[in-house]
C-alpha atoms as a PDB file:
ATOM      1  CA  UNK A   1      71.535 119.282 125.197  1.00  0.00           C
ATOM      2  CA  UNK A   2      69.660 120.681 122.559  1.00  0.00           C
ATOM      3  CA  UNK A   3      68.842 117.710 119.870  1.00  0.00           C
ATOM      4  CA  UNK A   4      69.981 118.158 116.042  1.00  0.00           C
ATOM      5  CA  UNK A   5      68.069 120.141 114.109  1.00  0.00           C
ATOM      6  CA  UNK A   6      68.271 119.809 109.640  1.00  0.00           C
ATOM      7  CA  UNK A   7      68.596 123.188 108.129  1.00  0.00           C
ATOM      8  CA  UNK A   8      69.078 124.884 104.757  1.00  0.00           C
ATOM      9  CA  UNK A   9      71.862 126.210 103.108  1.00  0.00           C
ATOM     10  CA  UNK A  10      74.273 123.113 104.141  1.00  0.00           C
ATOM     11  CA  UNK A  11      75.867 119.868 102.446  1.00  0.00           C
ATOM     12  CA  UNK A  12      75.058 117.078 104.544  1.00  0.00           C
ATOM     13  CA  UNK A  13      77.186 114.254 103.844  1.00  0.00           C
ATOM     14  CA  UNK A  14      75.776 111.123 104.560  1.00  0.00           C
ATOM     15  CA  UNK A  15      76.361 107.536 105.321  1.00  0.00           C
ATOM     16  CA  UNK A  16      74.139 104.937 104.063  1.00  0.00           C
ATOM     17  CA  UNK A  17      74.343 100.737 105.005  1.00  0.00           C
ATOM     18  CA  UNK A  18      76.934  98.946 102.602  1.00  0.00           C
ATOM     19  CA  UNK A  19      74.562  95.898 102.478  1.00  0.00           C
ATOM     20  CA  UNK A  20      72.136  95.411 105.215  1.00  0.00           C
ATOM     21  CA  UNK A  21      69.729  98.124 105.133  1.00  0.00           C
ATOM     22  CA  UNK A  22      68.716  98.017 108.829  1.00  0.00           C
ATOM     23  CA  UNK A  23      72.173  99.640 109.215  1.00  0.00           C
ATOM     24  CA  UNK A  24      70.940 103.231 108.544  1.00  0.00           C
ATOM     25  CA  UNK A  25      71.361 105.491 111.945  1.00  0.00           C
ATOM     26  CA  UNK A  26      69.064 107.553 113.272  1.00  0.00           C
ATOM     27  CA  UNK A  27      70.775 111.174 112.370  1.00  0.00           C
ATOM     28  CA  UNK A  28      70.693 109.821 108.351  1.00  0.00           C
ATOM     29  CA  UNK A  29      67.155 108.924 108.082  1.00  0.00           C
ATOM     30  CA  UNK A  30      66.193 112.439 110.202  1.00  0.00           C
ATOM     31  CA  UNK A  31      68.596 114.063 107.377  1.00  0.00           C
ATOM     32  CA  UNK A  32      66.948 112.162 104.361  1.00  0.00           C
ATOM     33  CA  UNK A  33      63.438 112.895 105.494  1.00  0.00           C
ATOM     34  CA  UNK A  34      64.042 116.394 106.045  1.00  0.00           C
ATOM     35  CA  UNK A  35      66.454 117.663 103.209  1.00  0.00           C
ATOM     36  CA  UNK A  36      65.556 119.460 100.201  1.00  0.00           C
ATOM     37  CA  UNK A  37      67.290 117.259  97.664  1.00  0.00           C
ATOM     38  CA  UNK A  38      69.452 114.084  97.177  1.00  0.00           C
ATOM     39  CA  UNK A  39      72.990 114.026  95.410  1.00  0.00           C
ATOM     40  CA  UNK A  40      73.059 110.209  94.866  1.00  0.00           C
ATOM     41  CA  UNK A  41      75.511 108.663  93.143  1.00  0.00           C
ATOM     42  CA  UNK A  42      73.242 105.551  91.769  1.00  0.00           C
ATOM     43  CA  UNK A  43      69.619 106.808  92.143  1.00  0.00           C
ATOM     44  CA  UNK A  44      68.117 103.650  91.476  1.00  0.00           C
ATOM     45  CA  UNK A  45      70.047 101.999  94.913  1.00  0.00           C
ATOM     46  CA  UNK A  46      69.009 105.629  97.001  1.00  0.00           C
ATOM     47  CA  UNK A  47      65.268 104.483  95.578  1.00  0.00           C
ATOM     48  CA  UNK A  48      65.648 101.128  97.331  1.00  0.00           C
ATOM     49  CA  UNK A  49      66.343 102.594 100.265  1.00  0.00           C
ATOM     50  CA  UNK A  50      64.439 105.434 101.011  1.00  0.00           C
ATOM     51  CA  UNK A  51      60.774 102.892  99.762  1.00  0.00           C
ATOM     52  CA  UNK A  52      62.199 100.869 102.875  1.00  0.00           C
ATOM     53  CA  UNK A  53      62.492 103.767 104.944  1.00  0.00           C
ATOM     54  CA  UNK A  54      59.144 105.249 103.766  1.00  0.00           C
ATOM     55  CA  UNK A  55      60.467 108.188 102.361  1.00  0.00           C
ATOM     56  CA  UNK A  56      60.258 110.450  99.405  1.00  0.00           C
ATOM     57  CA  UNK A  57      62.166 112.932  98.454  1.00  0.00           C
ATOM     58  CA  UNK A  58      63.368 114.538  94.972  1.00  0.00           C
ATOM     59  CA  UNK A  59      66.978 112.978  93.616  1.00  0.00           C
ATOM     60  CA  UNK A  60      69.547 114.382  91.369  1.00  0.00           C
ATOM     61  CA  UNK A  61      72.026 111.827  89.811  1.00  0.00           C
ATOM     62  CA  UNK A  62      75.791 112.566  90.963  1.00  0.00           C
ATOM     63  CA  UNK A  63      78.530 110.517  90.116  1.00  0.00           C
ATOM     64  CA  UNK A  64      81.926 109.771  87.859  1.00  0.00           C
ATOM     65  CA  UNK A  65      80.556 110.602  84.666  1.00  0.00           C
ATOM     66  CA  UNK A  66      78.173 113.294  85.427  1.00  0.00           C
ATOM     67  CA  UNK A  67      80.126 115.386  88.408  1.00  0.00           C
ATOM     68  CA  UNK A  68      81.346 118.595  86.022  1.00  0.00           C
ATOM     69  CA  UNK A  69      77.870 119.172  84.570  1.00  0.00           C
ATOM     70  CA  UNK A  70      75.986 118.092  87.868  1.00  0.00           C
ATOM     71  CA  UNK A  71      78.184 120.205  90.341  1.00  0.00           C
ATOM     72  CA  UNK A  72      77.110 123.763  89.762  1.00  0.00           C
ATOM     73  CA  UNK A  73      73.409 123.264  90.132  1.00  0.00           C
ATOM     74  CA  UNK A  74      73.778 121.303  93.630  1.00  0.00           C
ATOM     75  CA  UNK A  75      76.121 123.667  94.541  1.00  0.00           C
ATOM     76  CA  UNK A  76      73.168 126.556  93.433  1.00  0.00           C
ATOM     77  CA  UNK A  77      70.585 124.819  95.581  1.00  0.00           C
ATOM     78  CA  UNK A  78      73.155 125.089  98.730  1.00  0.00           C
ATOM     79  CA  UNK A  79      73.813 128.788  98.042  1.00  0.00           C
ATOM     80  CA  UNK A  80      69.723 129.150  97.507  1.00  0.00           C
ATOM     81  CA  UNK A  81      69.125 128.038 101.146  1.00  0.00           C
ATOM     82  CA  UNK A  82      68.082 124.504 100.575  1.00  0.00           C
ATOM     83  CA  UNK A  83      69.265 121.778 102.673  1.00  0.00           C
ATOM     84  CA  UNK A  84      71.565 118.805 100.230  1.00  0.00           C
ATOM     85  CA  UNK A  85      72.412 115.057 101.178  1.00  0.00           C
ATOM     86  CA  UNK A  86      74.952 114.067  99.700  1.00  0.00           C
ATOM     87  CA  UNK A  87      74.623 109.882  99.494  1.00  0.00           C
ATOM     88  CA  UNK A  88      77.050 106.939  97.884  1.00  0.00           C
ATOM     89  CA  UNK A  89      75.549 103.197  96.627  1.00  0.00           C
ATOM     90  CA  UNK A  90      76.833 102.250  99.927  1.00  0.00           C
ATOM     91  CA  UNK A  91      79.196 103.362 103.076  1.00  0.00           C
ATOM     92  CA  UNK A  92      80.316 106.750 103.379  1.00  0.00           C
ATOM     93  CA  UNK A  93      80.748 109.169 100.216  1.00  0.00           C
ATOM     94  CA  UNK A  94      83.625 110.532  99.283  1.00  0.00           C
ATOM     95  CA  UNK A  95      85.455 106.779  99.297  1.00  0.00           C
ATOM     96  CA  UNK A  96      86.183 105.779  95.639  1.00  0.00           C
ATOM     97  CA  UNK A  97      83.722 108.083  94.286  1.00  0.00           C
ATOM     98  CA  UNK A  98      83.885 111.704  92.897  1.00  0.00           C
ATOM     99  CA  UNK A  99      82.212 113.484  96.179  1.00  0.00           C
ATOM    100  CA  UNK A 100      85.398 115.188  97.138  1.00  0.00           C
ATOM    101  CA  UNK A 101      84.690 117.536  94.334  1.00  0.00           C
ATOM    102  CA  UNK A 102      81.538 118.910  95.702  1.00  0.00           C
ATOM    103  CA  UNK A 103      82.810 118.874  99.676  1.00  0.00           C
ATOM    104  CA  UNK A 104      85.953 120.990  98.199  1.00  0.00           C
ATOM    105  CA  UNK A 105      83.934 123.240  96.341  1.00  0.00           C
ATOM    106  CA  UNK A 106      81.446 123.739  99.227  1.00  0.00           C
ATOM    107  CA  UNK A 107      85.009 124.837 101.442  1.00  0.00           C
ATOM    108  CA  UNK A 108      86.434 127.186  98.133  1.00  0.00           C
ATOM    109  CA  UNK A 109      82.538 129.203  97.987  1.00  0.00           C
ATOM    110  CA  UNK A 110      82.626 129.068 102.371  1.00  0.00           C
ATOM    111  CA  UNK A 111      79.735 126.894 102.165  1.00  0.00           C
ATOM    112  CA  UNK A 112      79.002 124.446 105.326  1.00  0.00           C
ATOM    113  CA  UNK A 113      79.150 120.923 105.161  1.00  0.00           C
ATOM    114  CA  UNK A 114      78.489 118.329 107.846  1.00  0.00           C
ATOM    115  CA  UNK A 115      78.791 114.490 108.370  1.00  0.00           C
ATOM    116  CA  UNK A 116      76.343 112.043 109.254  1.00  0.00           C
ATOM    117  CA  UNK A 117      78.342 108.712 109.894  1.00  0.00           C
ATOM    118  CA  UNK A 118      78.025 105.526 108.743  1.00  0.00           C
ATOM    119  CA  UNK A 119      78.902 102.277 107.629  1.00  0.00           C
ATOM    120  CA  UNK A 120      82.333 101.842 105.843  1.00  0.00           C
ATOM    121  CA  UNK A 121      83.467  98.714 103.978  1.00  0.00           C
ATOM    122  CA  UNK A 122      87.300  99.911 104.650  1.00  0.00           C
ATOM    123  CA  UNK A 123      86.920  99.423 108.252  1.00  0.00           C
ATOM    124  CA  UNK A 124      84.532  97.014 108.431  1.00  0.00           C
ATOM    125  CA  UNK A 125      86.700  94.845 106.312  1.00  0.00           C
ATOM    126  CA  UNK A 126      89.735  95.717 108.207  1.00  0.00           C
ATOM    127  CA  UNK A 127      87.516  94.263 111.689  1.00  0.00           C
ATOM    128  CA  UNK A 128      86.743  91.635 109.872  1.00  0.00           C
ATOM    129  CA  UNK A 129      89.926  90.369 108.587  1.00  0.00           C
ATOM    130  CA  UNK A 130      91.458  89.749 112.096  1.00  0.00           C
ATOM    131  CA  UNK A 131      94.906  91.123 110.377  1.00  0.00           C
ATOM    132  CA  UNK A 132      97.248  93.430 112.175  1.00  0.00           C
ATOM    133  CA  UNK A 133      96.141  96.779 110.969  1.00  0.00           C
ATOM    134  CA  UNK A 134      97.242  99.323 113.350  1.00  0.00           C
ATOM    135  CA  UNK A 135      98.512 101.195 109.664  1.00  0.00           C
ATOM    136  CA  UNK A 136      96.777 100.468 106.673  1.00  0.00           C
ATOM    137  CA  UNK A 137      96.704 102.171 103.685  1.00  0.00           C
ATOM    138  CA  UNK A 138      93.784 102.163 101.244  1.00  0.00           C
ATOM    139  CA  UNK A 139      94.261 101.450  97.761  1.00  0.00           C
ATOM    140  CA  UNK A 140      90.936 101.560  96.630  1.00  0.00           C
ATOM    141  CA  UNK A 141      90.294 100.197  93.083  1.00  0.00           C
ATOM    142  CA  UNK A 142      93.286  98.880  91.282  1.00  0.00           C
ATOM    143  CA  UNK A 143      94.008 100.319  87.774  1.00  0.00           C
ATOM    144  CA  UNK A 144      92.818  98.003  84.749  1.00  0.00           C
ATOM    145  CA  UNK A 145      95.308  98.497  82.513  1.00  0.00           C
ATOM    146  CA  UNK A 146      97.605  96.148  83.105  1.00  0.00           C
ATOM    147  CA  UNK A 147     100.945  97.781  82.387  1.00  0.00           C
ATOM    148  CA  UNK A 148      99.888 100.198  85.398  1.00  0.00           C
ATOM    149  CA  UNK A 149      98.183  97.721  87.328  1.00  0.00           C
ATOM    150  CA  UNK A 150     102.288  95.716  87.122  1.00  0.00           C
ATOM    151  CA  UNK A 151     103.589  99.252  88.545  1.00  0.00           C
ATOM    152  CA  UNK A 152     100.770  99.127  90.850  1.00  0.00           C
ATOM    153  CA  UNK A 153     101.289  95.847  92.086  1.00  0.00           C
ATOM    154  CA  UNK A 154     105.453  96.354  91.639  1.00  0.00           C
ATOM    155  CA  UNK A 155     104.935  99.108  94.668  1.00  0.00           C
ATOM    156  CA  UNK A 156     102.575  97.930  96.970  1.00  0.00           C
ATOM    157  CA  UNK A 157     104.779  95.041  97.198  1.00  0.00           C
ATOM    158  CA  UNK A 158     107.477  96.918  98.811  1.00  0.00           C
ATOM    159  CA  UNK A 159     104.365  98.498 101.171  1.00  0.00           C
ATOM    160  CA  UNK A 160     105.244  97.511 104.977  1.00  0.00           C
ATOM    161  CA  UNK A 161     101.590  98.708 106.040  1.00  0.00           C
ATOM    162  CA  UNK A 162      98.346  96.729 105.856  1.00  0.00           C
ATOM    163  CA  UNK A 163      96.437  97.387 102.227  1.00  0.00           C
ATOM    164  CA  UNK A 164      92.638  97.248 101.597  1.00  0.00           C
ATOM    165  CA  UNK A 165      91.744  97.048  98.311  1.00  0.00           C
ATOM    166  CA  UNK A 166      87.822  96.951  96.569  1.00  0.00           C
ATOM    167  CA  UNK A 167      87.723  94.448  93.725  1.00  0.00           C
ATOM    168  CA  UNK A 168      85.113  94.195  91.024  1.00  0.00           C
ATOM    169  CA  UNK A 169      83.647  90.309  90.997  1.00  0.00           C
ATOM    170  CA  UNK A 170      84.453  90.066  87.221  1.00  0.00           C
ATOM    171  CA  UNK A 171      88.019  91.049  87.752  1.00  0.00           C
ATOM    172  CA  UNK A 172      88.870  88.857  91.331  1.00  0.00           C
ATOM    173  CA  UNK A 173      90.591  86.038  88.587  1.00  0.00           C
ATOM    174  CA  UNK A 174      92.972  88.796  87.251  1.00  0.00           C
ATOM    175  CA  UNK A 175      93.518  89.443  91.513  1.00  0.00           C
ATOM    176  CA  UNK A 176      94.200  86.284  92.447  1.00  0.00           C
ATOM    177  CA  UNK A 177      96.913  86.020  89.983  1.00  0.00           C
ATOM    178  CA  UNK A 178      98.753  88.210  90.593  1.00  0.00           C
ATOM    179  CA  UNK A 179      98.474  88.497  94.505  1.00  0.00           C
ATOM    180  CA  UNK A 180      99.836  84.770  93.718  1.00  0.00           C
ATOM    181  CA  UNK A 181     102.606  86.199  91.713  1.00  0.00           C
ATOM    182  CA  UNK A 182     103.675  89.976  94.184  1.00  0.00           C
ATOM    183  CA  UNK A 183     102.466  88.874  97.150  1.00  0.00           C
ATOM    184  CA  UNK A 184     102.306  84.929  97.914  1.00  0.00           C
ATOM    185  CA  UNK A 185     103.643  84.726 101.356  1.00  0.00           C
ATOM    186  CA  UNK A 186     101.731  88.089 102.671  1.00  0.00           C
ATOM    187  CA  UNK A 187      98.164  86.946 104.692  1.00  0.00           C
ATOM    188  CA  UNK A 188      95.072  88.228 102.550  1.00  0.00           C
ATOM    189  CA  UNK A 189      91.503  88.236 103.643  1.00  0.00           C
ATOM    190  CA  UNK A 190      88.404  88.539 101.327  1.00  0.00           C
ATOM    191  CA  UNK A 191      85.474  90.127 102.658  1.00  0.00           C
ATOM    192  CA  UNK A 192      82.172  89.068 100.479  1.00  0.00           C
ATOM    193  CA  UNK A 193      79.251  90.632 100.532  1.00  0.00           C
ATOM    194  CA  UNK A 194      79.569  91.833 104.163  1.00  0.00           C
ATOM    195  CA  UNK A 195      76.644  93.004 106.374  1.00  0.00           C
ATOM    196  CA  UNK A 196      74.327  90.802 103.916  1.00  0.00           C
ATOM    197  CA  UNK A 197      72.704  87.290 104.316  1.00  0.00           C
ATOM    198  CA  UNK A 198      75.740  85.486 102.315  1.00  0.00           C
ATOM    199  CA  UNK A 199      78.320  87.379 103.576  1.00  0.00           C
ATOM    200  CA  UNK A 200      81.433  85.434 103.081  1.00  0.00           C
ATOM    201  CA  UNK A 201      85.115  86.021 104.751  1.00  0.00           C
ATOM    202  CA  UNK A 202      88.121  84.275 103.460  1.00  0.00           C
ATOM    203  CA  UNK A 203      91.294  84.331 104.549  1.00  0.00           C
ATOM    204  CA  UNK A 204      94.964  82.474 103.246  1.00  0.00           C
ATOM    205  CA  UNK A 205      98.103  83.411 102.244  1.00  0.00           C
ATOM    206  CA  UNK A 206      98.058  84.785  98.050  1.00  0.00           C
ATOM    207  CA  UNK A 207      99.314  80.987  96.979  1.00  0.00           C
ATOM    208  CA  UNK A 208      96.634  79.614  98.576  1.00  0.00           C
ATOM    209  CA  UNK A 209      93.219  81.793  97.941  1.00  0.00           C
ATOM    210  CA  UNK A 210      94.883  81.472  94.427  1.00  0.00           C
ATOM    211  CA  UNK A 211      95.124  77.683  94.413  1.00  0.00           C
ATOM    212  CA  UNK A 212      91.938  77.295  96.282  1.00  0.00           C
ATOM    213  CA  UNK A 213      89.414  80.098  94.217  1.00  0.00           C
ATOM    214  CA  UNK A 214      90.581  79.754  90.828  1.00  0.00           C
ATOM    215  CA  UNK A 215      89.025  76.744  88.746  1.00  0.00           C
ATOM    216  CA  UNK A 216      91.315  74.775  86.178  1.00  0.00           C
ATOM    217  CA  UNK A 217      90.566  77.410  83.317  1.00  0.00           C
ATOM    218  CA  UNK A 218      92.018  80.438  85.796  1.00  0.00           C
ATOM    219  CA  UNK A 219      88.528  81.560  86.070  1.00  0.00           C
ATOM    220  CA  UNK A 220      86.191  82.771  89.732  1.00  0.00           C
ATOM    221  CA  UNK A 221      83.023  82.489  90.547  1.00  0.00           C
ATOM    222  CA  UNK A 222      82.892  84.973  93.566  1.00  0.00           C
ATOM    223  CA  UNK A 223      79.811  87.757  93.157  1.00  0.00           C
ATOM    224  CA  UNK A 224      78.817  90.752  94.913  1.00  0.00           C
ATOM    225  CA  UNK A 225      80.837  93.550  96.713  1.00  0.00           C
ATOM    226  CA  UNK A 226      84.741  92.564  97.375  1.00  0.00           C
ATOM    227  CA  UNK A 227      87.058  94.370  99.907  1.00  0.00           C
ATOM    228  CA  UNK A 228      90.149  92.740 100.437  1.00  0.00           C
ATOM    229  CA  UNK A 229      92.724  93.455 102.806  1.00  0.00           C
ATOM    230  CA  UNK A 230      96.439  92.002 102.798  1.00  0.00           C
ATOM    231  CA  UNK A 231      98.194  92.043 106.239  1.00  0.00           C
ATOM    232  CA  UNK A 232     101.241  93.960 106.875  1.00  0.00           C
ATOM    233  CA  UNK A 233     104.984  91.674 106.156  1.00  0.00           C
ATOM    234  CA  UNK A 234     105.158  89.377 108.914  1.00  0.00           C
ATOM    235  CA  UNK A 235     107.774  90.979 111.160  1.00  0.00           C
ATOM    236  CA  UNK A 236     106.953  94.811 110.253  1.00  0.00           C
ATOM    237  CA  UNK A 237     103.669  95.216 112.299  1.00  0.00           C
ATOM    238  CA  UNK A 238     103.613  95.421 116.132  1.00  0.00           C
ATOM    239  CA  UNK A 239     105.697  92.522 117.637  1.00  0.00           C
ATOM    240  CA  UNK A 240     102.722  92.038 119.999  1.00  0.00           C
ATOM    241  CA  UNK A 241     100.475  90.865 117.590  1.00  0.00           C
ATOM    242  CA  UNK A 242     101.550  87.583 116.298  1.00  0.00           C
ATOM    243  CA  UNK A 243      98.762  86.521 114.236  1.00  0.00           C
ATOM    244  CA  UNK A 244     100.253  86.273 110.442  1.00  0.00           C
ATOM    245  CA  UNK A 245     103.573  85.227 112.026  1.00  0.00           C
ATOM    246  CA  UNK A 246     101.546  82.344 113.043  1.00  0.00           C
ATOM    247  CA  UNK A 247      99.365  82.236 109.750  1.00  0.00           C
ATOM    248  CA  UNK A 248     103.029  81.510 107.974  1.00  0.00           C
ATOM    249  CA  UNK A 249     104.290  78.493 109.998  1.00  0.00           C
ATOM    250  CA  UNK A 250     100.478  76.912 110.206  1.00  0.00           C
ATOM    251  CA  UNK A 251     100.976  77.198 106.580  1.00  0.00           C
ATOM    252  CA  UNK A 252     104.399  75.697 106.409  1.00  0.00           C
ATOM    253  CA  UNK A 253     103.604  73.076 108.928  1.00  0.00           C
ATOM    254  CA  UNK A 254     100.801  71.338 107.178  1.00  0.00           C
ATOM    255  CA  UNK A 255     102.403  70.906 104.349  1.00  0.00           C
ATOM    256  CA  UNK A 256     104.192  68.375 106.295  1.00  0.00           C
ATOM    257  CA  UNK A 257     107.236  68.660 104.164  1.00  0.00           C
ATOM    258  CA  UNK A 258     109.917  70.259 106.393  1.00  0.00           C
ATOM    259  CA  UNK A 259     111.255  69.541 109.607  1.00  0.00           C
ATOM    260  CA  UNK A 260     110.403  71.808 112.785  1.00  0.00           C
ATOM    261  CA  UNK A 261     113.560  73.460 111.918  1.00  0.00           C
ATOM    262  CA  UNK A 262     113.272  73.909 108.580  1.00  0.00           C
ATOM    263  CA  UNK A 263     109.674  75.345 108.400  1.00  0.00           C
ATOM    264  CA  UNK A 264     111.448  78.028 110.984  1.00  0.00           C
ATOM    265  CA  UNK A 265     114.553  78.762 108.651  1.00  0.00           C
ATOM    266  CA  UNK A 266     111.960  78.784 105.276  1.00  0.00           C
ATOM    267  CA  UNK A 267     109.584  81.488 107.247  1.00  0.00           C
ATOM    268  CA  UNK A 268     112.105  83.742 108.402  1.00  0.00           C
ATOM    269  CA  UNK A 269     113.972  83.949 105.568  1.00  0.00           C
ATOM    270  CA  UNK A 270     111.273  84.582 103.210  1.00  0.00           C
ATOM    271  CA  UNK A 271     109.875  87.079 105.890  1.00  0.00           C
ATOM    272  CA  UNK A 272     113.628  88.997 106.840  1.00  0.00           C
ATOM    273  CA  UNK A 273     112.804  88.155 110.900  1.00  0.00           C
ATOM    274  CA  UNK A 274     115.455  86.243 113.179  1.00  0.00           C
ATOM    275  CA  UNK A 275     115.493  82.394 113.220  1.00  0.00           C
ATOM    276  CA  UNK A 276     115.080  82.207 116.606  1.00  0.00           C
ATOM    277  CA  UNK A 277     111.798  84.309 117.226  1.00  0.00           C
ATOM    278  CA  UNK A 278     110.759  81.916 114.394  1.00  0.00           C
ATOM    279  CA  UNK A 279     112.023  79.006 115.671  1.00  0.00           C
ATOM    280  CA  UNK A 280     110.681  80.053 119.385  1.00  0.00           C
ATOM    281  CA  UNK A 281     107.030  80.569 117.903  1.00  0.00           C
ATOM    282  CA  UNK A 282     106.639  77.552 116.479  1.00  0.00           C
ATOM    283  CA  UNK A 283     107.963  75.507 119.224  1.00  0.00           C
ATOM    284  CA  UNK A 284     104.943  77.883 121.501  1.00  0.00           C
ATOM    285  CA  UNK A 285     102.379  76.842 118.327  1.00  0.00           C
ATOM    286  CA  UNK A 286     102.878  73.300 118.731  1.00  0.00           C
ATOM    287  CA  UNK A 287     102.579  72.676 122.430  1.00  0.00           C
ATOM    288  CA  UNK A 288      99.228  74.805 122.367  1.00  0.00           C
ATOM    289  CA  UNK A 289      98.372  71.949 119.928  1.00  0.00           C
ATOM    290  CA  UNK A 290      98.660  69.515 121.681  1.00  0.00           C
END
């Protein structure tokens, strides 16, 4: 099989590590030593990178508040014959970040454009989590305002399927909030900082990360890169997978406030499945405990 050859007049879009920089495949670094030009959205990060890679290579800035102006020139270098890599701060482009623009203007001008895959903190959080997530649907970042962010909020609450959601550190105490006030029953898990030395995973129901992160003044300390995913309504993912049906009367049962029967009745109803599934799980839970 003949082996992959770079060449000009194509959009190579490429993934780079999300944290740990030994991540980078072999097809990216071949692409980022041999292309023309870099389209990085942060060029300080691509820096970082390609000085631990050994490379150099000439970088033009693309990203939110530069993508109009920026566009038409990479888009001129493509049409020119020159080969383009197309690069994020971290997992694959294209995820939260304005590089759809320039992949669907490459397909409107008939322009080719590959990918070179990589790292992705929506499925690496989703591994990570250990939440049912045979559907998920990504939310990305959450509006600030905080009328839409309500709305927001007001609809995924309704949302059967598993959600991942990125989180900016200095707005996780606004999160917690209000996953304790739209979602306080539903299993969340918070991935920190993954594929680095202090990644951190945490995983509760919304009441609890919310009683257990936020200090007396409502304020969090967690830093770095957040992707948070909240598990599917107990009951509404695949009845094979038990996991946050179990997460729900763990929860109940050390609180030590209900009888066996009780914690059952509490569970289901709050989670619309029968009593006796309930009832029959936590009978199973408890003699594994044993």
């Amino acid at each position: 099989m003949k082996g992959f050859e770079v060449t000009g007049g194509i959009l190579y879009i490429v993934g780079t590590p999300i944290g740990n920089l030994e991540d980078i495949t072999f097809r990216a670094v071949k692409v980022l030593k041999e292309v023309d030009v870099i389209a990085a959205e942060d060029t300080r990060r691509t820096r970082k990178l390609m000085a631990y890679l050994g490379l150099t290579k000439p970088l033009v800035a693309y990203h939110d508040h530069n993508a109009a102006r920026a566009l038409p020139g990479i888009i001129e270098r493509i049409e020119q014959g020159e080969a383009v890599a197309l690069v994020t701060d971290g997992g694959m482009p294209c995820i939260s970040d304005p590089g759809y623009r320039l992949i669907a203007r490459c397909r409107e001008q008939g322009l080719p454009a590959t990918v070179i895959p990589g790292p992705s903190a929506v499925v690496n959080a989703i591994a990570l989590s250990g939440l049912t997530s045979e559907r998920f649907v990504f939310e990305g970042y959450l509006p600030r305002r905080s009328a839409e962010r309500e709305r927001r909020w007001q609809h995924l609450a309704q949302e059967n399927r598993a959600i991942v959601i990125y989180e900016a550190p200095h707005r996780m105490h606004i999160f917690l909030k209000e996953i304790r006030s739209f979602i306080p029953d539903r299993m969340v898990c918070i991935c920190r900082e993954m594929t680095k030395c202090h990644e951190e995973i945490i995983r509760g129901t919304g009441q609890e990360l919310a009683q257990d992160i936020l200090d007396s003044e409502g304020s969090c300390t967690l830093k770095g890169e957040i992707t948070i995913v909240i598990a599917t309504k107990i009951g509404k993912g695949n009845d094979a997978d038990l996991s946050e049906l179990d997460w729900a009367i763990r929860s109940e049962l050390g609180r030590g406030l209900l009888s066996n029967r009780d914690v059952a009745k509490k569970v289901a109803d709050e989670n619309g499945i029968p009593f006796r599934k309930t009832y029959k799980r936590l009978l199973e839970l408890l003699k594994m405990a044993k």
